[in-house]
PDB file of N, CA and C in Angstrom:
ATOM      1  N   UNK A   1     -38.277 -12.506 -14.035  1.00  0.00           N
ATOM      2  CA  UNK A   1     -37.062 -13.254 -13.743  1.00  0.00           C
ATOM      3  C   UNK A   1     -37.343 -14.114 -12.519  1.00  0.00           C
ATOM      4  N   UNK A   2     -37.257 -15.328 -12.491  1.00  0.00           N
ATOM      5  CA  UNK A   2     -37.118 -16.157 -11.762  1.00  0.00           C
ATOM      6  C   UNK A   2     -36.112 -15.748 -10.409  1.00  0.00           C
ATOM      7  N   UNK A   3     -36.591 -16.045  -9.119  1.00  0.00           N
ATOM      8  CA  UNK A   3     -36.247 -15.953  -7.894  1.00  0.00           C
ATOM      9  C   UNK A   3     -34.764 -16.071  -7.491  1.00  0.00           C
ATOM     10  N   UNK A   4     -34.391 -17.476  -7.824  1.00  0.00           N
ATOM     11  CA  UNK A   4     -32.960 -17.950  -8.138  1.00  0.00           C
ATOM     12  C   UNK A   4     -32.059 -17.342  -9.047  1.00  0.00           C
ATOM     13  N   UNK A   5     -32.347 -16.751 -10.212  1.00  0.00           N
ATOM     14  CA  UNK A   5     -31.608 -16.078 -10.962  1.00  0.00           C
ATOM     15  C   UNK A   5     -31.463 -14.603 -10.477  1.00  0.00           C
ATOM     16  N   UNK A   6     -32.490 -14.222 -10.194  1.00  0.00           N
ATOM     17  CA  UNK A   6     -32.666 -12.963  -9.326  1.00  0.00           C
ATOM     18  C   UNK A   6     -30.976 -12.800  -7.643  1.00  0.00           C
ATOM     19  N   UNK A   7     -31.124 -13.812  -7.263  1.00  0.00           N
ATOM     20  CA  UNK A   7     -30.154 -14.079  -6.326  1.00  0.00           C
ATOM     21  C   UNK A   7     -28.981 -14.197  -6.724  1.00  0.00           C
ATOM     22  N   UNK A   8     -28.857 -14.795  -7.566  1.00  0.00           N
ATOM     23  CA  UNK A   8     -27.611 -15.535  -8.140  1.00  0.00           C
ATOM     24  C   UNK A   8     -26.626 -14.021  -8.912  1.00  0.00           C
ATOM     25  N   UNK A   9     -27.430 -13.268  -9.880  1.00  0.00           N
ATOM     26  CA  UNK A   9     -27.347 -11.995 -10.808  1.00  0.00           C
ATOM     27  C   UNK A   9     -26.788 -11.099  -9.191  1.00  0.00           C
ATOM     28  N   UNK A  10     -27.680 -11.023  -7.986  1.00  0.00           N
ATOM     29  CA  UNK A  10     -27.566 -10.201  -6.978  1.00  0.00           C
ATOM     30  C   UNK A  10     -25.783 -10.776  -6.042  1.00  0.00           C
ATOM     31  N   UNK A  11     -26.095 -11.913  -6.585  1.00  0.00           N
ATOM     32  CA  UNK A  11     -24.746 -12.537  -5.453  1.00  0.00           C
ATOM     33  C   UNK A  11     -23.755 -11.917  -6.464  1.00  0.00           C
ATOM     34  N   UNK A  12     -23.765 -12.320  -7.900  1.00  0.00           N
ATOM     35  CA  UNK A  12     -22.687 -12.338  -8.692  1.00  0.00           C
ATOM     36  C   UNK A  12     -22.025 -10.340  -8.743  1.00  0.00           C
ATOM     37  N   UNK A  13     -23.056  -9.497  -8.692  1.00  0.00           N
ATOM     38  CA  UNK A  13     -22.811  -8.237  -8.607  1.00  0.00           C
ATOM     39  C   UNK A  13     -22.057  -7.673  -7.345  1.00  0.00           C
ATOM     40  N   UNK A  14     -22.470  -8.608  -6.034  1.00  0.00           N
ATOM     41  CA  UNK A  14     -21.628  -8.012  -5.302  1.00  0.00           C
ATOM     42  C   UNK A  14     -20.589  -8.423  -5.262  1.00  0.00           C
ATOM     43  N   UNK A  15     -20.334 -10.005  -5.103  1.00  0.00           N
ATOM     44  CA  UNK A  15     -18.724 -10.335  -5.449  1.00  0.00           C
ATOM     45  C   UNK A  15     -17.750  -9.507  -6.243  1.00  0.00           C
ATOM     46  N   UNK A  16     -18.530  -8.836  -7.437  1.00  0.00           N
ATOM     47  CA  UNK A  16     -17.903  -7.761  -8.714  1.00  0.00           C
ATOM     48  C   UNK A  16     -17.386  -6.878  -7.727  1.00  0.00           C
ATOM     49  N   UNK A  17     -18.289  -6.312  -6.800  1.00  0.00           N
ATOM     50  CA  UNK A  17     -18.381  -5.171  -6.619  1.00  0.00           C
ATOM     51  C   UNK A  17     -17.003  -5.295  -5.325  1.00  0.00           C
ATOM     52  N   UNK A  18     -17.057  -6.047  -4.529  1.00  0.00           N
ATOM     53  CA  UNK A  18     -16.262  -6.465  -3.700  1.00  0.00           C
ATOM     54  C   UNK A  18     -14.729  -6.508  -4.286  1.00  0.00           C
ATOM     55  N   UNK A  19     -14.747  -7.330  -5.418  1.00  0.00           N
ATOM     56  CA  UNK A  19     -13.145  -7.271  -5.954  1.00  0.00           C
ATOM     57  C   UNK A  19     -12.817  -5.864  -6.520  1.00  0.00           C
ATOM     58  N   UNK A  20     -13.650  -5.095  -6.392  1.00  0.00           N
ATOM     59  CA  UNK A  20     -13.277  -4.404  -7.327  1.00  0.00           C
ATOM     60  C   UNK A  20     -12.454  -2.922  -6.380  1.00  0.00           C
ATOM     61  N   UNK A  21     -13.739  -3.109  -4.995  1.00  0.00           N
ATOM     62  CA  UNK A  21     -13.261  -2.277  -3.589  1.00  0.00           C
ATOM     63  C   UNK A  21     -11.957  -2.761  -2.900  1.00  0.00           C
ATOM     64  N   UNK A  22     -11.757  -4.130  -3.291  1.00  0.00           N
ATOM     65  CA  UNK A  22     -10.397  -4.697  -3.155  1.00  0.00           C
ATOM     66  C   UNK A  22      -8.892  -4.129  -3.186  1.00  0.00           C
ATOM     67  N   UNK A  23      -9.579  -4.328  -4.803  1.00  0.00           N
ATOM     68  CA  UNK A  23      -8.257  -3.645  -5.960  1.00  0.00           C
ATOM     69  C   UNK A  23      -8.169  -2.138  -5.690  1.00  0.00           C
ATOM     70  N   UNK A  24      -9.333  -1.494  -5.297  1.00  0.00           N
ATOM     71  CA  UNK A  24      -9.216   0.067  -5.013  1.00  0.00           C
ATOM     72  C   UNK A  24      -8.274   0.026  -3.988  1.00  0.00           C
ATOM     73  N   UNK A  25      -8.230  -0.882  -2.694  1.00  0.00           N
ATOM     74  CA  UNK A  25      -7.945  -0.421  -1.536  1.00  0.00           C
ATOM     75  C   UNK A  25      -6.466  -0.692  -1.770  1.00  0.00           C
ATOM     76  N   UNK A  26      -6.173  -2.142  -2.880  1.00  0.00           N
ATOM     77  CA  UNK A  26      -4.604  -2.431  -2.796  1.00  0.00           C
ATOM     78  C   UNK A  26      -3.670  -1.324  -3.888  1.00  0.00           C
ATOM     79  N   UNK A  27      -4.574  -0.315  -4.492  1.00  0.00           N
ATOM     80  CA  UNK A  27      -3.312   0.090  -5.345  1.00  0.00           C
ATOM     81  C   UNK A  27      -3.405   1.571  -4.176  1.00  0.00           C
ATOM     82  N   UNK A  28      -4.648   2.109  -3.273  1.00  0.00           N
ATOM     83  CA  UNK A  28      -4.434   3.290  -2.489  1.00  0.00           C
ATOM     84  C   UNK A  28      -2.896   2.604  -1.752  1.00  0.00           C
ATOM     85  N   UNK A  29      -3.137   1.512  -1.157  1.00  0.00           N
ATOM     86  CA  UNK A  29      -1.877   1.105  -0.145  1.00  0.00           C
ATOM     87  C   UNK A  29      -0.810   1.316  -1.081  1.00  0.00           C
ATOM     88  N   UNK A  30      -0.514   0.939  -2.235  1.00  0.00           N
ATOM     89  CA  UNK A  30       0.457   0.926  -3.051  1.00  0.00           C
ATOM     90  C   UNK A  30       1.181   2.967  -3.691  1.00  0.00           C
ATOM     91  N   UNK A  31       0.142   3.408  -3.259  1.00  0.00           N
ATOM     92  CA  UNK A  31      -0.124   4.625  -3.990  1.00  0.00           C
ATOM     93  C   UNK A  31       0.683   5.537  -2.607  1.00  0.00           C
ATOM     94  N   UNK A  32       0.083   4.996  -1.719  1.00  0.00           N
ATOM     95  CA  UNK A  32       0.298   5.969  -0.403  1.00  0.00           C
ATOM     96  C   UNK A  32       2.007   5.409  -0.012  1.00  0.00           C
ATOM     97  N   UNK A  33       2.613   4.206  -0.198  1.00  0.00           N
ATOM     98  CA  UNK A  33       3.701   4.166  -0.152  1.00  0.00           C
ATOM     99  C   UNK A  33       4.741   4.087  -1.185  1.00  0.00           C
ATOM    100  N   UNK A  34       4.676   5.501  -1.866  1.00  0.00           N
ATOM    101  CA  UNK A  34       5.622   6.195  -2.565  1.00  0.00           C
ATOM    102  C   UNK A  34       6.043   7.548  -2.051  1.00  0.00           C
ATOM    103  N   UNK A  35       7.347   7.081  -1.226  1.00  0.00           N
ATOM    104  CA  UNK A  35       7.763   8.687  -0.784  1.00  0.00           C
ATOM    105  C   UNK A  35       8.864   9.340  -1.403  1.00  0.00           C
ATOM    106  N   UNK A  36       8.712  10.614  -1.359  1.00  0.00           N
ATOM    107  CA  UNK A  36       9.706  11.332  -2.404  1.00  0.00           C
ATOM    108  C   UNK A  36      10.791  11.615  -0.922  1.00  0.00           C
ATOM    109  N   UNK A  37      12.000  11.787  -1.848  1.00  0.00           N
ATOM    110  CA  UNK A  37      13.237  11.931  -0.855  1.00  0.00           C
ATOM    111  C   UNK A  37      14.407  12.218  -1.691  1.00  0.00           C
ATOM    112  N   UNK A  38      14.905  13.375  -1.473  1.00  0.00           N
ATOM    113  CA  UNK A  38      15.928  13.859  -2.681  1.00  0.00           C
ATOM    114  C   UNK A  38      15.358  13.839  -4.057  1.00  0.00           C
ATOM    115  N   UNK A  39      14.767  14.470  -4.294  1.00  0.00           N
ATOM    116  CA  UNK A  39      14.204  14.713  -5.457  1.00  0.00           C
ATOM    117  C   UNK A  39      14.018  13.004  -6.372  1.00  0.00           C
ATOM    118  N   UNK A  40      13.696  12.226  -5.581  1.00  0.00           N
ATOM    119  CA  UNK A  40      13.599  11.028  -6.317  1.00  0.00           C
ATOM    120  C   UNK A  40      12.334  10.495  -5.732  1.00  0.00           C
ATOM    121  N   UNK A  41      11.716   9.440  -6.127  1.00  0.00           N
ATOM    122  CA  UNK A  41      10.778   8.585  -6.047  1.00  0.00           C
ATOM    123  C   UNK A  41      11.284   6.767  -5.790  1.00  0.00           C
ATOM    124  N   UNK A  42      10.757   6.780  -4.331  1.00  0.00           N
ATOM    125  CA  UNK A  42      10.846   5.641  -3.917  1.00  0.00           C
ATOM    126  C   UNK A  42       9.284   4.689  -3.572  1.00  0.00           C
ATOM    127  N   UNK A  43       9.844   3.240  -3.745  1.00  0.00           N
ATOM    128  CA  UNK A  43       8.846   2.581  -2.741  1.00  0.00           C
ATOM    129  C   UNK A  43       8.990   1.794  -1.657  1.00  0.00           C
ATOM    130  N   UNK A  44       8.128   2.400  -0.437  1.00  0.00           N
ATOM    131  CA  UNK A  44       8.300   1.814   0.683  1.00  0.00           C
ATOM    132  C   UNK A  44       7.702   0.308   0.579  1.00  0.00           C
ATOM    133  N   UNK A  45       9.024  -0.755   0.564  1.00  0.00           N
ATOM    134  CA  UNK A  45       8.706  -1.687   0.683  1.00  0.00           C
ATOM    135  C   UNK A  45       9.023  -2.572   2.090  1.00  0.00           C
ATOM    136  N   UNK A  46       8.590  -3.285   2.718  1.00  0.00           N
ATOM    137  CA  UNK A  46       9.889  -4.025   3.396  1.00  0.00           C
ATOM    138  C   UNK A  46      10.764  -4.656   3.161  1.00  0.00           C
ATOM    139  N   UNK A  47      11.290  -5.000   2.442  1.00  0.00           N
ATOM    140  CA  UNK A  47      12.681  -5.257   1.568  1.00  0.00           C
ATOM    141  C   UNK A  47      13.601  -3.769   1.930  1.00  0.00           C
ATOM    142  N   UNK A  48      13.218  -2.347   1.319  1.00  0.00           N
ATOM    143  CA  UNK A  48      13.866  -1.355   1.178  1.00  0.00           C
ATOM    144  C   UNK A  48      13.986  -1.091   2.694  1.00  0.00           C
ATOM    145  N   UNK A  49      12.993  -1.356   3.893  1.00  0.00           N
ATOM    146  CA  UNK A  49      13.068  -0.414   4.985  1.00  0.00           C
ATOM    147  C   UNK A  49      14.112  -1.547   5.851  1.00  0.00           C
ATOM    148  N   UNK A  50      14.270  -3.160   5.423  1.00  0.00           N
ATOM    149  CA  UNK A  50      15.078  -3.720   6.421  1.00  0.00           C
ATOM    150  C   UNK A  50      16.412  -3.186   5.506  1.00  0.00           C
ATOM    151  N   UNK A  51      16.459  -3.136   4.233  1.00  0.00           N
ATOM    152  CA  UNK A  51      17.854  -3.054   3.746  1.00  0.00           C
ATOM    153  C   UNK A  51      18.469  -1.392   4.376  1.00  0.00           C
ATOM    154  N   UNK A  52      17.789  -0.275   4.493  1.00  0.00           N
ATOM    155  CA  UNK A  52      18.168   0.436   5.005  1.00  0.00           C
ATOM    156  C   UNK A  52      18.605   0.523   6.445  1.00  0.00           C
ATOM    157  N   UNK A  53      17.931  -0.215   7.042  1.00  0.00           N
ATOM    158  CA  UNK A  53      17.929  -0.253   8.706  1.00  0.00           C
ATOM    159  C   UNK A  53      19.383  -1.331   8.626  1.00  0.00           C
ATOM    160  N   UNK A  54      19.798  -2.076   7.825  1.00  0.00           N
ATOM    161  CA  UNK A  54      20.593  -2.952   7.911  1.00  0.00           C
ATOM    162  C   UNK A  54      21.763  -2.461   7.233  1.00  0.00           C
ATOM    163  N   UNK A  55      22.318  -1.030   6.770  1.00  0.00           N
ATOM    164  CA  UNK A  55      23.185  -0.158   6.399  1.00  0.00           C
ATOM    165  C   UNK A  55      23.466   0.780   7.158  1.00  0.00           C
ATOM    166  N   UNK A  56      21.965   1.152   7.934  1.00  0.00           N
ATOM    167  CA  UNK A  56      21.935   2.280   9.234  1.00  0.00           C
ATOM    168  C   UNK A  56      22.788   1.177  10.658  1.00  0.00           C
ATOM    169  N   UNK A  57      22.809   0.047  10.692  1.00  0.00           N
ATOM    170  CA  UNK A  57      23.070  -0.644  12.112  1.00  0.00           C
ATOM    171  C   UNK A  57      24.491  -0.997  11.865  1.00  0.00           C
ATOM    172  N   UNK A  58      25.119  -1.049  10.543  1.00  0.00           N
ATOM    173  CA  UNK A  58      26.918  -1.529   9.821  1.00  0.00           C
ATOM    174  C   UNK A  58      27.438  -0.339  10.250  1.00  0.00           C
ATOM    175  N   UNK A  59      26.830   1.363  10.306  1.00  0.00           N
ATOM    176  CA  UNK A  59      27.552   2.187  10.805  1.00  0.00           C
ATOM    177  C   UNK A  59      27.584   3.364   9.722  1.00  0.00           C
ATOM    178  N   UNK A  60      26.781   2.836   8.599  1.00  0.00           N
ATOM    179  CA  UNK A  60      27.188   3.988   7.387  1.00  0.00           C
ATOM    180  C   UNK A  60      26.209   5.149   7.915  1.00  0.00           C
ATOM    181  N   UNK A  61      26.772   6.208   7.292  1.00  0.00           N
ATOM    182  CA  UNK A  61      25.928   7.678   7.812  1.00  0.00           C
ATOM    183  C   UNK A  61      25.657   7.883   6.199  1.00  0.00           C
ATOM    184  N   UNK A  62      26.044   7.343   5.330  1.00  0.00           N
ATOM    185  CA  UNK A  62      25.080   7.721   3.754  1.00  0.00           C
ATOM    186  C   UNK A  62      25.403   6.316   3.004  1.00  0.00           C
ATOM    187  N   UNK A  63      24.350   6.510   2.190  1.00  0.00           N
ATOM    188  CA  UNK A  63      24.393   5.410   0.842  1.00  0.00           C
ATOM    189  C   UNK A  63      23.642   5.430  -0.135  1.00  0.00           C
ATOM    190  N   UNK A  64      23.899   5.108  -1.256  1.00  0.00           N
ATOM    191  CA  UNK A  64      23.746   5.129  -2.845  1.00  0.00           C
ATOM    192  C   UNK A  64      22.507   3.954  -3.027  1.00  0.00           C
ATOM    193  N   UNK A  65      21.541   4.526  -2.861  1.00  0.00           N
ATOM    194  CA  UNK A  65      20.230   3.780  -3.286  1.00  0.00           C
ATOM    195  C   UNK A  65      19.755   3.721  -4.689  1.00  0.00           C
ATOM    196  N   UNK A  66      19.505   2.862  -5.836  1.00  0.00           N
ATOM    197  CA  UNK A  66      18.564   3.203  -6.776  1.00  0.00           C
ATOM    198  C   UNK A  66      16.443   3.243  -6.143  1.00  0.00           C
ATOM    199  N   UNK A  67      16.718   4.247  -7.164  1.00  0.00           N
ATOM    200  CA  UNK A  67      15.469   5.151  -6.977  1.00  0.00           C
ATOM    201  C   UNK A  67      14.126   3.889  -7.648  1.00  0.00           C
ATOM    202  N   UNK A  68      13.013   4.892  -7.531  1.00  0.00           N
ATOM    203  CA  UNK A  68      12.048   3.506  -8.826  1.00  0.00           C
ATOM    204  C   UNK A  68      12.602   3.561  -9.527  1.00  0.00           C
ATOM    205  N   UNK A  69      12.914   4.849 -10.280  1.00  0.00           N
ATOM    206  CA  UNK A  69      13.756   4.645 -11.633  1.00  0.00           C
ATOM    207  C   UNK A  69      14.695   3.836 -12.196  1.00  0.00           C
ATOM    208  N   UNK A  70      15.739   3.744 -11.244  1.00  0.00           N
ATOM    209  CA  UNK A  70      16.556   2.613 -11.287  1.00  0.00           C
ATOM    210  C   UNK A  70      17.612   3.917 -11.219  1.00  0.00           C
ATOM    211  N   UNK A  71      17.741   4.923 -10.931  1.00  0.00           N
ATOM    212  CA  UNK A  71      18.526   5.765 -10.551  1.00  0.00           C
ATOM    213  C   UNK A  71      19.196   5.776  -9.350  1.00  0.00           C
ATOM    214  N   UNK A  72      20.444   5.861  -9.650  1.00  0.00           N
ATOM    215  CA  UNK A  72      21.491   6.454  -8.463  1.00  0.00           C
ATOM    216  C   UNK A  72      20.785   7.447  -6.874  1.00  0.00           C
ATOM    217  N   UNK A  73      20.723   7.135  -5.872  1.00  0.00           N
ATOM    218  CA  UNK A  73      20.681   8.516  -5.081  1.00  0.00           C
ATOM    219  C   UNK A  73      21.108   8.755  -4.097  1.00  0.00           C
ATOM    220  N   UNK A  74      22.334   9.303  -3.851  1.00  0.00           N
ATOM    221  CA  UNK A  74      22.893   8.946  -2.781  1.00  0.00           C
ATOM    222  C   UNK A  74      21.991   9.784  -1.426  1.00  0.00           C
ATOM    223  N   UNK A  75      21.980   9.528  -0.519  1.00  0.00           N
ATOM    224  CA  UNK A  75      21.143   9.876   0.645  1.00  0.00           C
ATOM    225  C   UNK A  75      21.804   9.971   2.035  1.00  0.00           C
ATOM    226  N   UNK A  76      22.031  10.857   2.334  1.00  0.00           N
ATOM    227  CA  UNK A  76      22.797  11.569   3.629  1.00  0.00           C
ATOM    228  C   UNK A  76      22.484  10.978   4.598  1.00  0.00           C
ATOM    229  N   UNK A  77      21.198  11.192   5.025  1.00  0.00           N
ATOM    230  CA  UNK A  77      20.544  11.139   6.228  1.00  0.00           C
ATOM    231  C   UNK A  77      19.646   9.880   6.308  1.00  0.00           C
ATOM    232  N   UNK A  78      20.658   8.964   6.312  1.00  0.00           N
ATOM    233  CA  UNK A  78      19.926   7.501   6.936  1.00  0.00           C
ATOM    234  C   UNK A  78      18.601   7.255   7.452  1.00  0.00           C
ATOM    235  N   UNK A  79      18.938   8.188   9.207  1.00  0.00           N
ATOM    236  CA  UNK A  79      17.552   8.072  10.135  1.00  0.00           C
ATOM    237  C   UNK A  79      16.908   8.616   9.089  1.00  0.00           C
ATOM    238  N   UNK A  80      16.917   9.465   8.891  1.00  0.00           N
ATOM    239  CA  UNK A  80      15.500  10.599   8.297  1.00  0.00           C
ATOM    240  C   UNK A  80      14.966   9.285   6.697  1.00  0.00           C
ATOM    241  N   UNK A  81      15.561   8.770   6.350  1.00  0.00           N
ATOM    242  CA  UNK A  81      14.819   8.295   5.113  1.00  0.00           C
ATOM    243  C   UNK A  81      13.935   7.012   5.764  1.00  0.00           C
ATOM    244  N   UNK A  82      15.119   6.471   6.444  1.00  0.00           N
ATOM    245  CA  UNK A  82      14.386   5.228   7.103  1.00  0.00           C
ATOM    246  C   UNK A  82      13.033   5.536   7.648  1.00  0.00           C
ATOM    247  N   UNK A  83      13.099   6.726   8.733  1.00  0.00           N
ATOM    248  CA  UNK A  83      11.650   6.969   9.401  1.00  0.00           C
ATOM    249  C   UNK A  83      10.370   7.247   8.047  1.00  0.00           C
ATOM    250  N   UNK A  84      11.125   8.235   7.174  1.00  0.00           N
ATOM    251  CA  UNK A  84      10.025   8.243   6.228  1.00  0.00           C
ATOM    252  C   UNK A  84       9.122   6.537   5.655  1.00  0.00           C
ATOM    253  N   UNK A  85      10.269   6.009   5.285  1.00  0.00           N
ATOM    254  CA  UNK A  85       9.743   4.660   4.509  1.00  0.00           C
ATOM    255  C   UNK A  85       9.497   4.154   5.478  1.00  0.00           C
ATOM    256  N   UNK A  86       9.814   3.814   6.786  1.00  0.00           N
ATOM    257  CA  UNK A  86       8.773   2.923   8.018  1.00  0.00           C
ATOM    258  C   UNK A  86       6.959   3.939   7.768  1.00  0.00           C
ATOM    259  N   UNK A  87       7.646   5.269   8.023  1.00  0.00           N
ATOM    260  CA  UNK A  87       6.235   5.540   8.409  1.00  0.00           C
ATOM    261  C   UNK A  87       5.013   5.493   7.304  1.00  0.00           C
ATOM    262  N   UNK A  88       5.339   5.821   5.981  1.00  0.00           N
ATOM    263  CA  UNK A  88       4.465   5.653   4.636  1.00  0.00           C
ATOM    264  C   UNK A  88       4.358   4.021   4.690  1.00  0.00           C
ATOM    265  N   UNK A  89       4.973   3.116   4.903  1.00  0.00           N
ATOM    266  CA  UNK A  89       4.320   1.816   5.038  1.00  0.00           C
ATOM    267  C   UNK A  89       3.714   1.195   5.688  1.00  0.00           C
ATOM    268  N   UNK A  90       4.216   1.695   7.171  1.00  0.00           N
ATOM    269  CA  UNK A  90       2.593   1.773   8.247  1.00  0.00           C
ATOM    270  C   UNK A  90       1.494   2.238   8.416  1.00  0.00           C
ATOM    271  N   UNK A  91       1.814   3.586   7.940  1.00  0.00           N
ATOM    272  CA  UNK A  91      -0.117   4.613   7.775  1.00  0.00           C
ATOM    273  C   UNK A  91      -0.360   3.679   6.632  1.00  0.00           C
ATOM    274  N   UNK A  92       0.222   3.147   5.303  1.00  0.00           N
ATOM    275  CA  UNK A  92      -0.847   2.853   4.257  1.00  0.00           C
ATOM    276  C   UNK A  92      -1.156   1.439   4.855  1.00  0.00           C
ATOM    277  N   UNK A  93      -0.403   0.155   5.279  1.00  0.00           N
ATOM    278  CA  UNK A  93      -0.674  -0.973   5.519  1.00  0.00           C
ATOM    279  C   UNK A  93      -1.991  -1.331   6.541  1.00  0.00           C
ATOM    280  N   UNK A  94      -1.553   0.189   7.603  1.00  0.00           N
ATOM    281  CA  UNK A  94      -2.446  -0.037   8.940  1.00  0.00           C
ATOM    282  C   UNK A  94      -3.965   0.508   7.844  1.00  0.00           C
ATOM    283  N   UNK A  95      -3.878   1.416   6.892  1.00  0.00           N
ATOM    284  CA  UNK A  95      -5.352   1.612   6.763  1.00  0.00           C
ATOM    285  C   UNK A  95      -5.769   0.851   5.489  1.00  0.00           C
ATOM    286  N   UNK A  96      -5.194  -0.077   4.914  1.00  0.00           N
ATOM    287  CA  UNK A  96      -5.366  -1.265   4.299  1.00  0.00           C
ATOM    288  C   UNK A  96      -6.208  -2.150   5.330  1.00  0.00           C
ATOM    289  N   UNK A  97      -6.093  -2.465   6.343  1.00  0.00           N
ATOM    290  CA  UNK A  97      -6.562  -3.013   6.988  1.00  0.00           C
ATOM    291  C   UNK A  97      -7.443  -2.906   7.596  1.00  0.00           C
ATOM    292  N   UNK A  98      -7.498  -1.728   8.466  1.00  0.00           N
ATOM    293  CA  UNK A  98      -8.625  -1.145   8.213  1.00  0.00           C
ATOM    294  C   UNK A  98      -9.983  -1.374   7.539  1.00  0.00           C
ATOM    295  N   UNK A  99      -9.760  -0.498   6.633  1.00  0.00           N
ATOM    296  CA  UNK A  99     -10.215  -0.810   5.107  1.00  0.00           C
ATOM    297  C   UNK A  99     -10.907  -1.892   4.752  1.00  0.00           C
ATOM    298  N   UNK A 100     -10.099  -3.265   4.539  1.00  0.00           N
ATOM    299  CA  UNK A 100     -10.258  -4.104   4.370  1.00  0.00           C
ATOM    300  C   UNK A 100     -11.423  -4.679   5.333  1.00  0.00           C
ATOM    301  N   UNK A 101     -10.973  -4.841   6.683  1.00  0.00           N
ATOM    302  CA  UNK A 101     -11.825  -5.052   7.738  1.00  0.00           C
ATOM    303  C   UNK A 101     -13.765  -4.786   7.452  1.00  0.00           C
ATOM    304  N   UNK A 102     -13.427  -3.252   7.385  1.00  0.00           N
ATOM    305  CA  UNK A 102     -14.717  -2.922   6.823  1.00  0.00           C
ATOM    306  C   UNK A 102     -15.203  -3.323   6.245  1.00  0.00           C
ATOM    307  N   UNK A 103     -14.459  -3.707   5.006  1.00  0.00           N
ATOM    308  CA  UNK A 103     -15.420  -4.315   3.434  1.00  0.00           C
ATOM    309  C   UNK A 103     -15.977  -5.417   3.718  1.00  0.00           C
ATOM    310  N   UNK A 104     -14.482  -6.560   4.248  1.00  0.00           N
ATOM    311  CA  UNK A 104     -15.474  -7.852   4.348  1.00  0.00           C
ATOM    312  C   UNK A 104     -16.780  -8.140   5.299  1.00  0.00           C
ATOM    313  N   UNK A 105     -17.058  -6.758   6.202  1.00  0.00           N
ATOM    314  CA  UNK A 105     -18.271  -6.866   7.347  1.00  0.00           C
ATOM    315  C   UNK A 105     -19.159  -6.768   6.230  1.00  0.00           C
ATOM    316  N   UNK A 106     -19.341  -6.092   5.108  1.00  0.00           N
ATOM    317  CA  UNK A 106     -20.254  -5.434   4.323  1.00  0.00           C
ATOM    318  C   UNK A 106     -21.424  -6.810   3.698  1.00  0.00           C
ATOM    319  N   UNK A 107     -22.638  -6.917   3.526  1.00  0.00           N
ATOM    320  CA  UNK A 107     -23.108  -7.740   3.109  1.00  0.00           C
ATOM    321  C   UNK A 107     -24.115  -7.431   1.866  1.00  0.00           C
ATOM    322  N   UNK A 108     -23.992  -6.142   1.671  1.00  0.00           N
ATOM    323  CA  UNK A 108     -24.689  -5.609   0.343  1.00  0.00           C
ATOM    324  C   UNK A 108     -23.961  -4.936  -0.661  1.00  0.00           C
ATOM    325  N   UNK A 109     -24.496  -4.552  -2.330  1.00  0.00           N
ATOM    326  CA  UNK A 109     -23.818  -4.013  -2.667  1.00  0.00           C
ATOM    327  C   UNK A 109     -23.817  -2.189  -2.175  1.00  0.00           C
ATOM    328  N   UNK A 110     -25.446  -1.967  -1.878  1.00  0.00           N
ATOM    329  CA  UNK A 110     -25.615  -0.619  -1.123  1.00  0.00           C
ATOM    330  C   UNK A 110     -24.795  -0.143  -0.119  1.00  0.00           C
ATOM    331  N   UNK A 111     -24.378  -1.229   0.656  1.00  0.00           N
ATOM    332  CA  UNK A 111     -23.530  -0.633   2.075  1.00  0.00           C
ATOM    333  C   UNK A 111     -22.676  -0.486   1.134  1.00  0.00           C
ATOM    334  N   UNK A 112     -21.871  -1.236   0.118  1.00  0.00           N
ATOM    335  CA  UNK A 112     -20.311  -1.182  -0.405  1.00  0.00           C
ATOM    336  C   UNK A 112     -19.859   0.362  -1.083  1.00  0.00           C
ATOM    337  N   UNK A 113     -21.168   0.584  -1.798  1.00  0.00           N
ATOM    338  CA  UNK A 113     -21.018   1.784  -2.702  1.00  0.00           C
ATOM    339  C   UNK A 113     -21.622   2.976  -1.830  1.00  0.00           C
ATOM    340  N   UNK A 114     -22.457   3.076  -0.787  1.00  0.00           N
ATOM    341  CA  UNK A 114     -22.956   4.066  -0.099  1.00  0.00           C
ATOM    342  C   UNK A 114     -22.094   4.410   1.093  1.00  0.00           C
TER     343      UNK A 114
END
């Protein structure tokens, strides 16, 4: 095999390999911010954590959230959900980044997979 093709086959594998550590790292972030709370399943989005913080600051002490499901849930304890969904979207975002950081230093496919 020619020199250039040799490079080119080597460039094209790690780019693969790169999107692919990508996509790993964006569905862990996605994965790590799902917190359970009243027997339901949520996702910490920022959408959900300002809309809560912005029901917690009107004065309400509970409110009727749909779930992923699209379910009803009503939820008592404001602070306590809010802190959950701030905090599952900061540990996963901050080690997204992280993460990320790392990969793009990487310049082989050996460092990527080792």
């Amino acid at each position: 095999m020619d020199k250039k093709l040799a490079e080119a086959l080597e460039f094209s594998n790690y780019r693969l390999t790169i999107n692919n550590q990508k996509q790993n790292l964006k569905l862990r972030m996605h994965t790590m911010c799902i917190v359970g709370y009243a027997n339901s399943i949520f996702n910490a989005t920022p959408e959900l954590i300002a809309f809560v913080k912005l029901i917690i600051d009107s004065g309400n002490t509970q409110y009727v959230f749909l779930d992923s499901n699209e379910n009803p849930v009503l939820v008592t304890d404001l602070n306590d959900f809010y802190s959950r969904l701030l905090g599952a979207y900061t540990s996963a975002i901050n080690e997204y980044y992280t993460e990320l950081i790392k990969l793009n230093q990487v310049r082989s496919v050996a460092e990527i997979v080792g």
